[in-house]
Structures are given as structure tokens and as C-alpha cells.
C-alpha atoms as a PDB file:
ATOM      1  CA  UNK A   1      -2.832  -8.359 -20.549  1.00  0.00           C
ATOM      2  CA  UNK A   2       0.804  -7.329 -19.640  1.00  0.00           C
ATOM      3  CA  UNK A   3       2.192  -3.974 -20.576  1.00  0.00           C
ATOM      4  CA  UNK A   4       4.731  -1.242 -19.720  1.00  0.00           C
ATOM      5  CA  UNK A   5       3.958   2.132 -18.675  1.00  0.00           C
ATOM      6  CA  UNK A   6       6.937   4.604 -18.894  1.00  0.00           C
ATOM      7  CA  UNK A   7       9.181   0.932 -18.465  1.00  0.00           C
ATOM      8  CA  UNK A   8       6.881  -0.126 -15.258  1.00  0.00           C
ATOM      9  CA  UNK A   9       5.293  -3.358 -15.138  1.00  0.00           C
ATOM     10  CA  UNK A  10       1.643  -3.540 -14.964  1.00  0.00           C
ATOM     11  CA  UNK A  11      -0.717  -6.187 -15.450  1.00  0.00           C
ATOM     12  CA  UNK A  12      -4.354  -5.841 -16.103  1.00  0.00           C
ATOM     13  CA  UNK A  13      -6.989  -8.029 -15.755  1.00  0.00           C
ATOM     14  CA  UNK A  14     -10.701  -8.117 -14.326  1.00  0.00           C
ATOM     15  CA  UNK A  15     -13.959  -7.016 -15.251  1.00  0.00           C
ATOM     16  CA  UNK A  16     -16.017  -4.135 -13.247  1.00  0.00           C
ATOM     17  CA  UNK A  17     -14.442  -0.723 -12.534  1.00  0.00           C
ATOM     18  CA  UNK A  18     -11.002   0.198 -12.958  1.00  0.00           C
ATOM     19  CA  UNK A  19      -8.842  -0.022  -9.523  1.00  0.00           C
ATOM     20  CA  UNK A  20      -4.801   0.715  -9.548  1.00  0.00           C
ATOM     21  CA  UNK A  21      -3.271  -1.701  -7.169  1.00  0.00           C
ATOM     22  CA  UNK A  22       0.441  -0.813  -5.452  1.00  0.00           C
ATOM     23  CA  UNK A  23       2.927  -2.934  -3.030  1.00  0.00           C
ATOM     24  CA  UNK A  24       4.596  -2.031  -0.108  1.00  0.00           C
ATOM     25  CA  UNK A  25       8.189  -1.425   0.579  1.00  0.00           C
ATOM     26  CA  UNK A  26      10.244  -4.188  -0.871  1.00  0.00           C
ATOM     27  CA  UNK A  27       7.703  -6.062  -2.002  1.00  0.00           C
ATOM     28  CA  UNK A  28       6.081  -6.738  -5.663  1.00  0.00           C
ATOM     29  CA  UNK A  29       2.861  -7.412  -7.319  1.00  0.00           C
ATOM     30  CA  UNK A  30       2.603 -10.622  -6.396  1.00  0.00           C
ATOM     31  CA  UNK A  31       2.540 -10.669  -2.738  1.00  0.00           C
ATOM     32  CA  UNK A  32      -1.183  -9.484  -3.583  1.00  0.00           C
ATOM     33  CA  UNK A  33      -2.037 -13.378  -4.901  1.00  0.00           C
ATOM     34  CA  UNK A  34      -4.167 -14.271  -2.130  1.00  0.00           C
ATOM     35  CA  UNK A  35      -6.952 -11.680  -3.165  1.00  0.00           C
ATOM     36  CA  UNK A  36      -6.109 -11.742  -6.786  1.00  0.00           C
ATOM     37  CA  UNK A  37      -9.003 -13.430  -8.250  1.00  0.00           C
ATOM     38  CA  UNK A  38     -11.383 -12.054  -5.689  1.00  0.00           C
ATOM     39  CA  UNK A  39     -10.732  -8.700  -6.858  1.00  0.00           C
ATOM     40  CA  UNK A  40     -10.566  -9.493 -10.643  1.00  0.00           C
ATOM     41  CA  UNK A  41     -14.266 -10.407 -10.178  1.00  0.00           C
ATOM     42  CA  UNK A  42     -15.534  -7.152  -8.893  1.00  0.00           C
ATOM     43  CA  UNK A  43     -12.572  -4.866 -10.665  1.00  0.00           C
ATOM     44  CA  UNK A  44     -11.154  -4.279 -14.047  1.00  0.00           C
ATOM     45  CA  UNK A  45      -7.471  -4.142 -11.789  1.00  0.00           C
ATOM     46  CA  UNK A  46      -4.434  -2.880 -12.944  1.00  0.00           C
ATOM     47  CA  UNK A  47      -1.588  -4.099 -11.165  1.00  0.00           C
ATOM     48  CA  UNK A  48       1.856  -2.457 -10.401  1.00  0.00           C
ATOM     49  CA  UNK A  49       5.990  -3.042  -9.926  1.00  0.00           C
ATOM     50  CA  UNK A  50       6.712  -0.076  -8.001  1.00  0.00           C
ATOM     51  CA  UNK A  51       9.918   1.559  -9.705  1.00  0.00           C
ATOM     52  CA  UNK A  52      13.366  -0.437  -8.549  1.00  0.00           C
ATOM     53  CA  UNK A  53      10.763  -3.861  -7.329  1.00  0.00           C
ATOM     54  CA  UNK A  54       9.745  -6.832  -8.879  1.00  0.00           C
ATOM     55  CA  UNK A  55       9.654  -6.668 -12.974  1.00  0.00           C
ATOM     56  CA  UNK A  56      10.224  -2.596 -12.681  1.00  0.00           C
ATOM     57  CA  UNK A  57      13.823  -3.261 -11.113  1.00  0.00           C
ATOM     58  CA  UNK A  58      15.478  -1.207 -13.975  1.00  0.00           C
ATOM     59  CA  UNK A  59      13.174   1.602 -13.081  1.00  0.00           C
ATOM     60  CA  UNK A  60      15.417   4.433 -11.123  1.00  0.00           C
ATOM     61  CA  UNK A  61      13.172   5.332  -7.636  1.00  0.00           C
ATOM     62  CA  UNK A  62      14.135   8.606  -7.153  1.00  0.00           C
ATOM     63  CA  UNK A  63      11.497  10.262  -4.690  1.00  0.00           C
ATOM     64  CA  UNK A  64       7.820  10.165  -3.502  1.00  0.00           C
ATOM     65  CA  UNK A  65       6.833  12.943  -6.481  1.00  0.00           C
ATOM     66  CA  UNK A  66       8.650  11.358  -9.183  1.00  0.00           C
ATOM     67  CA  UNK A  67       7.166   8.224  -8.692  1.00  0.00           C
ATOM     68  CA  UNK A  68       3.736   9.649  -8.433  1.00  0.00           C
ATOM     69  CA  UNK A  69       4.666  11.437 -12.467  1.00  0.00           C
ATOM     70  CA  UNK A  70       6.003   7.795 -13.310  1.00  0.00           C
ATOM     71  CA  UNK A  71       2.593   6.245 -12.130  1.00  0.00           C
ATOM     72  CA  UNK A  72       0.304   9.011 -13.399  1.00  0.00           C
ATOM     73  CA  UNK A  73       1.666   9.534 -16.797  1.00  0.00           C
ATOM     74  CA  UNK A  74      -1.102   6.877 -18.264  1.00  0.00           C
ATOM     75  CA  UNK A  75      -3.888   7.860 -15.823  1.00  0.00           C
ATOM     76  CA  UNK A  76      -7.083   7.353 -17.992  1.00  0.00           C
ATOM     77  CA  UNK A  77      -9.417  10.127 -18.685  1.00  0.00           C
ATOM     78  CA  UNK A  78     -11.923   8.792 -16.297  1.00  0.00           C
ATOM     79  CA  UNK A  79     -11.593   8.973 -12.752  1.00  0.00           C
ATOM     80  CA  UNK A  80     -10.024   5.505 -11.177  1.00  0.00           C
ATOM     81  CA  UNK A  81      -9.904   3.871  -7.374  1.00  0.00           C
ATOM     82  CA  UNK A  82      -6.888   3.050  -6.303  1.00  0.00           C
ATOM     83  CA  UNK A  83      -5.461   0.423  -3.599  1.00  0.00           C
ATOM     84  CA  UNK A  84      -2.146   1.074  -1.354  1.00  0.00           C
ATOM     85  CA  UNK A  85      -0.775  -0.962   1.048  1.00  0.00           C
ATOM     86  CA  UNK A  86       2.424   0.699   2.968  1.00  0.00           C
ATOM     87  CA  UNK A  87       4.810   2.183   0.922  1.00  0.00           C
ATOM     88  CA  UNK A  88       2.252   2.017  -2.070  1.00  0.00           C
ATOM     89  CA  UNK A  89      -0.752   3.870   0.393  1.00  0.00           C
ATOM     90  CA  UNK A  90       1.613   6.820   0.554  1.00  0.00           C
ATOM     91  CA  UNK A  91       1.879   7.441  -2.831  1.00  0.00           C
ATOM     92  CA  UNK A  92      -1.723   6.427  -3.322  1.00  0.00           C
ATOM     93  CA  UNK A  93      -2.672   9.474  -1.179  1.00  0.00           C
ATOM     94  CA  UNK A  94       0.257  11.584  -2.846  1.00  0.00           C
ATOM     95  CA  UNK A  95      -1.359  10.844  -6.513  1.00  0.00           C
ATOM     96  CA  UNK A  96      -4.916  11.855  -4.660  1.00  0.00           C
ATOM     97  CA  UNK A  97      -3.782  15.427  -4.193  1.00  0.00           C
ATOM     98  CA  UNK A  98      -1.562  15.701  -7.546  1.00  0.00           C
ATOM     99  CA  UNK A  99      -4.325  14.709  -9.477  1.00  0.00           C
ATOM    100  CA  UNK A 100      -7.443  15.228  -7.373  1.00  0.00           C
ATOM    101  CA  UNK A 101     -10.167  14.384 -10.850  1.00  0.00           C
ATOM    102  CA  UNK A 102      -8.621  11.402 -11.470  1.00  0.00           C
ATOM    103  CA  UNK A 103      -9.200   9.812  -8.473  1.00  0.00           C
ATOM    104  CA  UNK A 104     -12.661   8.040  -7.462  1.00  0.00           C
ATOM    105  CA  UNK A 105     -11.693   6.793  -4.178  1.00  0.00           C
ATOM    106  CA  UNK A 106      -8.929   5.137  -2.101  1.00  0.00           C
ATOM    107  CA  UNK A 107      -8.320   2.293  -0.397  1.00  0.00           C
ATOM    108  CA  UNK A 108      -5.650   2.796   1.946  1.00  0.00           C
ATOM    109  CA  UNK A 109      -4.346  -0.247   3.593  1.00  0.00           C
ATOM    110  CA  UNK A 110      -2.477  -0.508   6.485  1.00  0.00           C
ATOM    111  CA  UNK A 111      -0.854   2.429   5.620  1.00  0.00           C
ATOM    112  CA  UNK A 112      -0.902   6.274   7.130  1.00  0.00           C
ATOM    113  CA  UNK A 113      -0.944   9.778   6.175  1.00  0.00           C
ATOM    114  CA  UNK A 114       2.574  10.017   8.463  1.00  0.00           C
ATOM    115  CA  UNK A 115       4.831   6.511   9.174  1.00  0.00           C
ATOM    116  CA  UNK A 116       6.710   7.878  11.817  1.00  0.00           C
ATOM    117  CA  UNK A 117       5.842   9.769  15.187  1.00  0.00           C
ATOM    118  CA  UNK A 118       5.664  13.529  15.208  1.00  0.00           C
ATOM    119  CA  UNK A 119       4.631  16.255  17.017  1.00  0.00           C
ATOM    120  CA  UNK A 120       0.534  15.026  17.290  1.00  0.00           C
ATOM    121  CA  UNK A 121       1.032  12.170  15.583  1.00  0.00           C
ATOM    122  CA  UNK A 122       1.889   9.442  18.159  1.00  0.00           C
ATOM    123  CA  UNK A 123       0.513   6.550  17.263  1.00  0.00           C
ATOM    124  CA  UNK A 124       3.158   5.683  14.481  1.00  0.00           C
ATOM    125  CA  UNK A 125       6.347   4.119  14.302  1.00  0.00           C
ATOM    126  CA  UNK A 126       9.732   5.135  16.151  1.00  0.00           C
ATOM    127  CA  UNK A 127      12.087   6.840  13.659  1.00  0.00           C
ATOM    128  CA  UNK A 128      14.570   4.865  15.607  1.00  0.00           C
ATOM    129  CA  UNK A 129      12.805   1.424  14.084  1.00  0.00           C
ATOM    130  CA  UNK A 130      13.187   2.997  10.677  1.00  0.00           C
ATOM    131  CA  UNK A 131      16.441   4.042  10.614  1.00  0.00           C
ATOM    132  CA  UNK A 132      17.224   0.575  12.180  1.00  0.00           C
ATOM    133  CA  UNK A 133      15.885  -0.684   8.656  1.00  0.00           C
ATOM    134  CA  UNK A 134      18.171   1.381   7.011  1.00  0.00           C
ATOM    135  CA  UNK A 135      21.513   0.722   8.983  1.00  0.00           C
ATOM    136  CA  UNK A 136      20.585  -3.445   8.603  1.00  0.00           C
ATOM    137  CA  UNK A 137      20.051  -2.713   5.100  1.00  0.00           C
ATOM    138  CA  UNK A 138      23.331  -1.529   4.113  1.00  0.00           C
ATOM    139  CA  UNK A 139      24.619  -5.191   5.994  1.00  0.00           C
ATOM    140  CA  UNK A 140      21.984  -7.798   4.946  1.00  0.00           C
ATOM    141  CA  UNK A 141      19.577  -7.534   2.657  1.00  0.00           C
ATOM    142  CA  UNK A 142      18.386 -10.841   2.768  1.00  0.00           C
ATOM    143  CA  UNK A 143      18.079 -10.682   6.659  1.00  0.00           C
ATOM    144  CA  UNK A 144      15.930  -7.349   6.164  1.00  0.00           C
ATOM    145  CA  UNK A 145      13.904  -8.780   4.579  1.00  0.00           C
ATOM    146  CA  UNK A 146      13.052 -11.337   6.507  1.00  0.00           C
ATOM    147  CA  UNK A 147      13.023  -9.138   9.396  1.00  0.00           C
ATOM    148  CA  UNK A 148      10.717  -6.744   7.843  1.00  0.00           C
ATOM    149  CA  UNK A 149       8.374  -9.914   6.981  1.00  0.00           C
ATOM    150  CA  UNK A 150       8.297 -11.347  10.750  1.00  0.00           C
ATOM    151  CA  UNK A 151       7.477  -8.161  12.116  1.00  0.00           C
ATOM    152  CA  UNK A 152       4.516  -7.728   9.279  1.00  0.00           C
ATOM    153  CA  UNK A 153       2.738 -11.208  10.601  1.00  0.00           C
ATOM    154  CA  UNK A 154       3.640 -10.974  14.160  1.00  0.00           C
ATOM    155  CA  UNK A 155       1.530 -12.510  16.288  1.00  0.00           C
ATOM    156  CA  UNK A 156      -0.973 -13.349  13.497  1.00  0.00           C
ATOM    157  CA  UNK A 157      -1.426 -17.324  13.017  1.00  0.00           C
ATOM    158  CA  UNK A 158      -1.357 -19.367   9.925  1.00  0.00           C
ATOM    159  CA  UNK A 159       0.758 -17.659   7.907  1.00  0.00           C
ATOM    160  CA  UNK A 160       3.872 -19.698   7.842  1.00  0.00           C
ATOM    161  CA  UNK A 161       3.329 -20.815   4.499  1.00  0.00           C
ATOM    162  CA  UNK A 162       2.390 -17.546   2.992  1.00  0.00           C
ATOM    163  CA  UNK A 163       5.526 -15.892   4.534  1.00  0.00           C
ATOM    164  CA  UNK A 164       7.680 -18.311   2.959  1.00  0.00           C
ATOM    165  CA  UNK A 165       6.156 -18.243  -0.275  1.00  0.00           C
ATOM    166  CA  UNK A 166       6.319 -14.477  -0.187  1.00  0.00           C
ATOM    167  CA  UNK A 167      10.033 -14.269   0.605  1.00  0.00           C
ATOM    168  CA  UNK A 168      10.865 -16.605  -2.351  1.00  0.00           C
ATOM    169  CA  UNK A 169       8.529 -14.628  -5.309  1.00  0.00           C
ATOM    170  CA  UNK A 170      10.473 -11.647  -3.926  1.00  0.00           C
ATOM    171  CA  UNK A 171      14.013 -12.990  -4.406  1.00  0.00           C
ATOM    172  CA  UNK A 172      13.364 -14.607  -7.681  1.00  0.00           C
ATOM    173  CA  UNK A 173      12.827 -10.425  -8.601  1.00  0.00           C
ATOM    174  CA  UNK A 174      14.198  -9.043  -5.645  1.00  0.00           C
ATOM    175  CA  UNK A 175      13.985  -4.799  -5.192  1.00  0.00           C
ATOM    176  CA  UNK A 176      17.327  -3.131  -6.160  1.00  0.00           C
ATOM    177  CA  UNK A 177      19.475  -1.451  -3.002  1.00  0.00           C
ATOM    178  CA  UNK A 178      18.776   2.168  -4.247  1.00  0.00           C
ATOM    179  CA  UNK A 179      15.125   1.366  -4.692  1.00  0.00           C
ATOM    180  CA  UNK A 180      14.968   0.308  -1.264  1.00  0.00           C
ATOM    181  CA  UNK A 181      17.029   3.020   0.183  1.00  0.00           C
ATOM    182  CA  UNK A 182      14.904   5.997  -1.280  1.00  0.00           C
ATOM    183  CA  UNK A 183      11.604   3.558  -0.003  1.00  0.00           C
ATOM    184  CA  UNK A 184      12.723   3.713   3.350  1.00  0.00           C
ATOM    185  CA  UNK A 185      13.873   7.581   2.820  1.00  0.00           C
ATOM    186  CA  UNK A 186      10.106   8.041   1.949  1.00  0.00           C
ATOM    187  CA  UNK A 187       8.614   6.257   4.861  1.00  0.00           C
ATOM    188  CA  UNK A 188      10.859   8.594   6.771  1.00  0.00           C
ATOM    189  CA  UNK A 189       9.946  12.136   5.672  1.00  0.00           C
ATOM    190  CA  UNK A 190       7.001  11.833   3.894  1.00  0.00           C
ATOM    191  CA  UNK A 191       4.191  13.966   5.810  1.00  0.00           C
ATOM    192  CA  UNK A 192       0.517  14.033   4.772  1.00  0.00           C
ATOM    193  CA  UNK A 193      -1.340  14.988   7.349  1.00  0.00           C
ATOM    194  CA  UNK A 194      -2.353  18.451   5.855  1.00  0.00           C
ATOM    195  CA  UNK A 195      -3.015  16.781   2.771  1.00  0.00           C
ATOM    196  CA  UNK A 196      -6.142  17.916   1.428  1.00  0.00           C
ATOM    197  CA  UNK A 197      -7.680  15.183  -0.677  1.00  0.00           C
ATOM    198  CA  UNK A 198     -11.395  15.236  -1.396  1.00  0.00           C
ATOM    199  CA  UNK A 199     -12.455  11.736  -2.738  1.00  0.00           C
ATOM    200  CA  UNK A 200     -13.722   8.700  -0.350  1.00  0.00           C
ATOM    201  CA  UNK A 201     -11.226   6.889   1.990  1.00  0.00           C
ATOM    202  CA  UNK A 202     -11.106   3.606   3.323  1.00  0.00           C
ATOM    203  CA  UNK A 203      -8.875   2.789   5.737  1.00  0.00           C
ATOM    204  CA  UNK A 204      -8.204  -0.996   6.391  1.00  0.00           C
ATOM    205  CA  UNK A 205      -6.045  -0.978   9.818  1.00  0.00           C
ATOM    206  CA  UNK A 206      -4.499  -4.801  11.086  1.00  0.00           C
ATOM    207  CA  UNK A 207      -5.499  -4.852  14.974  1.00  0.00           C
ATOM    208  CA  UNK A 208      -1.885  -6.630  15.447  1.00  0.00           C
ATOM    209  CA  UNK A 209      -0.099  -4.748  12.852  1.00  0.00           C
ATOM    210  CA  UNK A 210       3.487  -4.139  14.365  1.00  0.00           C
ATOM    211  CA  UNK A 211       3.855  -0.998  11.753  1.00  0.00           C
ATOM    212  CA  UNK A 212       1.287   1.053  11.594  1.00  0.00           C
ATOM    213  CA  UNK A 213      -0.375   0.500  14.987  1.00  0.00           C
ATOM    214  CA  UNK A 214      -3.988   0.389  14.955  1.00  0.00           C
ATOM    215  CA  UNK A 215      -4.381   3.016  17.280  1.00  0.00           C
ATOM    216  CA  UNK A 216      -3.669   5.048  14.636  1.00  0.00           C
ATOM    217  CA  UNK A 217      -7.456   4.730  14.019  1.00  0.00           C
ATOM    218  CA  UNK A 218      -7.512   7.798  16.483  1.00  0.00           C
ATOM    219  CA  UNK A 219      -5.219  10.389  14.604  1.00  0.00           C
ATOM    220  CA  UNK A 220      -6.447   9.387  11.350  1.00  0.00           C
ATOM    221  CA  UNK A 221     -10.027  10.216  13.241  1.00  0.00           C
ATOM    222  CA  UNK A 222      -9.167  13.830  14.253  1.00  0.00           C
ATOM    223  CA  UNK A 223      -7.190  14.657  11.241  1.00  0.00           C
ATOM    224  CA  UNK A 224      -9.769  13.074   8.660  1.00  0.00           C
ATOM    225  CA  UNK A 225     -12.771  14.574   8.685  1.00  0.00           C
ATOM    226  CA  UNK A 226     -14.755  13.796   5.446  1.00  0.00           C
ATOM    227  CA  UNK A 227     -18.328  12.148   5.405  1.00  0.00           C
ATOM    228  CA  UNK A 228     -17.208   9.859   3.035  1.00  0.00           C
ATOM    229  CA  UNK A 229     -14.174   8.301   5.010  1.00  0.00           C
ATOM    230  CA  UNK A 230     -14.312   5.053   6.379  1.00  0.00           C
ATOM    231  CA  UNK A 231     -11.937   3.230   8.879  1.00  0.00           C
ATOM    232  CA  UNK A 232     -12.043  -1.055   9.434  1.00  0.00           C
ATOM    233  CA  UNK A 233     -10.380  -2.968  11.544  1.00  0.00           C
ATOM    234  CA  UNK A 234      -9.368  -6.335  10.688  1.00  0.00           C
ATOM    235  CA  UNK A 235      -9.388  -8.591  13.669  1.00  0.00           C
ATOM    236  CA  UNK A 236      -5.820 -10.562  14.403  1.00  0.00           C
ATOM    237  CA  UNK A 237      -4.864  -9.492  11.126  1.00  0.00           C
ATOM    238  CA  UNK A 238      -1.089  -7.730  11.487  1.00  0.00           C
ATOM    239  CA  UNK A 239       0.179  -5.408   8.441  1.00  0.00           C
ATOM    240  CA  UNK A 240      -0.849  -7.645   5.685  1.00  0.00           C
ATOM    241  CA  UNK A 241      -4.358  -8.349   6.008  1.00  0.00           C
ATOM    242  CA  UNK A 242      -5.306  -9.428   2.984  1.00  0.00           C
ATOM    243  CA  UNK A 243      -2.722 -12.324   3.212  1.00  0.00           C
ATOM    244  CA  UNK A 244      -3.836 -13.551   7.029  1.00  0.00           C
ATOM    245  CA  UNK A 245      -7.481 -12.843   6.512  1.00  0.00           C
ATOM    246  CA  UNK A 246      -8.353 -12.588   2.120  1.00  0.00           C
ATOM    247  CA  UNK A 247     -11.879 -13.175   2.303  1.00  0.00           C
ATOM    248  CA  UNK A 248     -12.671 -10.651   5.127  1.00  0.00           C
ATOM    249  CA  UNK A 249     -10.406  -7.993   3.166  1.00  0.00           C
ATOM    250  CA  UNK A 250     -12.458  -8.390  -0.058  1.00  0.00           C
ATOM    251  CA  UNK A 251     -15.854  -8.077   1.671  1.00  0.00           C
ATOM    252  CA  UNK A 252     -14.232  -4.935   3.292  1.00  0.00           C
ATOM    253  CA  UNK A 253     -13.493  -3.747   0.316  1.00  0.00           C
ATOM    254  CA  UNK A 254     -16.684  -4.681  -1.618  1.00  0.00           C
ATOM    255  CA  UNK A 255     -18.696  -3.048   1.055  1.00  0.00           C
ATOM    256  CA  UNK A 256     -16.785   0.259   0.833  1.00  0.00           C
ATOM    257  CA  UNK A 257     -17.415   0.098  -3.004  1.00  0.00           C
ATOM    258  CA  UNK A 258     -21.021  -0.355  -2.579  1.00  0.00           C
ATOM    259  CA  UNK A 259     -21.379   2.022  -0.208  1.00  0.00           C
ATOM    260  CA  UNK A 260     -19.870   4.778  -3.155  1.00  0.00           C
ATOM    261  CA  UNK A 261     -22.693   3.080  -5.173  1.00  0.00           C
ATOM    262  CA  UNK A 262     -25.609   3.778  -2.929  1.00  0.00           C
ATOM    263  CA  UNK A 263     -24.454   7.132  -2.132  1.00  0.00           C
ATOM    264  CA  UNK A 264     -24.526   7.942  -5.972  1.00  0.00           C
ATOM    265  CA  UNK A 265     -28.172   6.786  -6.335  1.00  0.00           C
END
């Protein structure tokens, strides 16, 4: 089933329990085809094109909040888990403390509470890296892109063909500029840290991830403190682990879901 909700595109299919599934910068609902059917099997999954990507490209991005309204608008009256990678785990966790009983659990995928270094916060990117993003932006689009996709499988092996597929499904819809800009702007200054959000995590870290370095395991340790968070590390997976290493995502995945089971029974 295809739909639009508040002019974003979703697609839902699946059987099991409901689970909201969002992109990372630039991106679009179909870089997530490597794990689609595996997750259709366990999950009644409702994908998403992030406002300004994919099929949503006539949808204005204006900040991290306003996305959250456009995304939460048709939340359903029971509580849902949802799935971020990137871009799409930060406003994952931002929907988590906007709307705190709608939310059964996140999966948070190599993603963070904070992108960028700060005061306590080392293990993240350079701000420097992020604003290089921005400045090769405004020149190249095409060429961001590509960088952006290199350094999300560096070092991680037999993924030449994904890559390539991935770079052509995203410019047969690719993201509008000003979507992109206020993505990046978000990355940027988007802190979460102090965010106080109650339900079950799972953080799925890349061990090569170029990104969001997997020593972030330790901040997201000190500053995450709930019994019911989780963090896995994917071996020689970089920032896309689900692409390099699909069948070791899902089973990372399934286990955190049964894991909510048995703790309810």
C-alpha cells in the first residue's frame, strides 16, 4: 500500500508490529532494499521520504521540529517502534521525546544523540568535516554525493555494487538543494544528549563507520543509562550496516525485539 501523509511518501507493507522506518541525509527509502523483505516478515513497516528526498521532494524541510510535526501528524493511537539511520536516527530520538506514548522503542542506527564533537562529547565528527559537506555542496552536488557515499563504506568490502546501485535510485529522485542544506544544518546543531526519552534503545554502531565512530559506544554508555538500552556492534560494517552486512542487521534487530517480548512476559 502507497499513501501520502501531510504530501510525504510512505509505503506500508509487512505483517507483525508496526515499525516507522527513516533514511539518512540525502538518501531515500530505497537505499533500505537490502533488508526490505527481511523486515516485512517480522514488521507491519511503514516506510518514509524524508521531506525534500526521494518521492517527498516537493515537501519544504524546514527544521528538525517541523519535520518531527510533519512525521507525527498520523502517529496511530497505539504506541509504534521506530528505525533511524543518520539523519533519520535524529529525528527518531526527537519524535521519542515530543511524543514519549507513542513510542514503543527505537532502533537507532548508526546514528547519535550529538553528530559533531562538543564539550564531553568527543567521539563524533569534526564540525570542520561537516561544514566541508556544506561548502562542496553549494559546488557539486553530484560529487557530494558520491563523496558522502565513499566515506559511508570505507574500508568495508563488497559493496561496490550496492554503492553504485544506491547512487543511481538516488538520482533518478534525487534530494532538493534546500532539503539538503537544512539536513546538514541539523546534523550540525542538533544536541540530544540531555534528551530524556524513556522507551528501549538499540543502538546498532558500524566498527568502521567513518561518521559516527564506534567509539561513540563510550559516550552513548555514560550518557544512556536505562536498563532497557542496548548497544551492537557490527563487525567491518562502516555507516550502513544493513547494506554491507543485511542478515546480521536483521538478527540484531530481531533479537532486540524479542528481548522487549520476554521482558513483557
Amino acid at each position: 500500500m502507497t499513501n501520502l501523509v501531510t504530501n510525504l511518501f510512505t509505503s506500508t507493507s509487512g505483517q507483525g508490529e508496526p515499525l516507522w522506518v527513516l533514511h539518512g541525509w540525502g538518501m531515500n527509502h530505497s537505499v533500505w532494499s537490502p533488508v526490505k523483505k527481511q523486515l516485512e516478515a517480522h514488521y507491519r513497516v511503514t516506510w518514509f521520504d524524508l521531506p525534500g528526498h526521494g518521492q517527498s521532494n516537493g515537501v519544504l524541510f524546514k527544521g528538525l521540529d517541523e519535520v518531527v510535526e510533519l512525521i507525527a501528524e498520523n502517529l496511530p493511537v497505539d504506541p509504534i517502534h521506530i528505525m533511524g539511520w543518520s539523519l533519520g536516527g535524529l529525528i527518531a530520538q526527537r519524535i521519542a521525546v515530543r511524543y514519549p506514548q507513542k513510542v514503543k522503542s527505537l532502533m537507532l542506527i548508526a546514528t547519535s544523540p550529538s553528530f559533531v564533537a562538543r564539550d564531553q562529547w568527543v567521539h563524533a565528527m569534526s564540525v570542520n568535516v561537516l561544514e566541508g559537506f556544506v561548502d562542496s555542496l553549494e559546488k557539486d552536488f553530484e560529487l557530494t554525493i558520491k563523496r558522502f557515499l565513499s566515506l559511508q563504506f570505507m574500508g568495508v568490502k563488497g559493496v561496490q555494487a550496492d554503492v553504485k546501485k544506491i547512487r543511481a535510485d538516488i538520482l533518478v529522485n534525487p534530494p532538493n538543494m534546500d532539503a539538503l542544506r537544512a539536513g546538514l544544518a541539523v546534523l550540525k546543531n542538533t544536541d540530544l544528549r540531555e534528551a530524556s526519552i524513556a522507551c528501549p534503545k538499540l543502538w546498532v554502531l558500524g566498527a568502521l563507520d567513518k561518521l559516527v565512530p564506534v567509539s561513540v559506544e563510550r559516550d552513548i554508555a555514560v550518557h544512556d543509562l536505562q536498563d532497557k538500552t542496548s548497544i551492537r556492534i557490527i563487525d567491518k560494517a562502516g555507516h550502513a550496516p544493513f547494506i554491507s552486512h543485511p542478515d546480521e542487521f536483521v538478527r540484531t534487530i530481531r533479537d532486540f525485539s524479542n528481548s522487549l517480548i520476554a521482558g513483557n512476559t
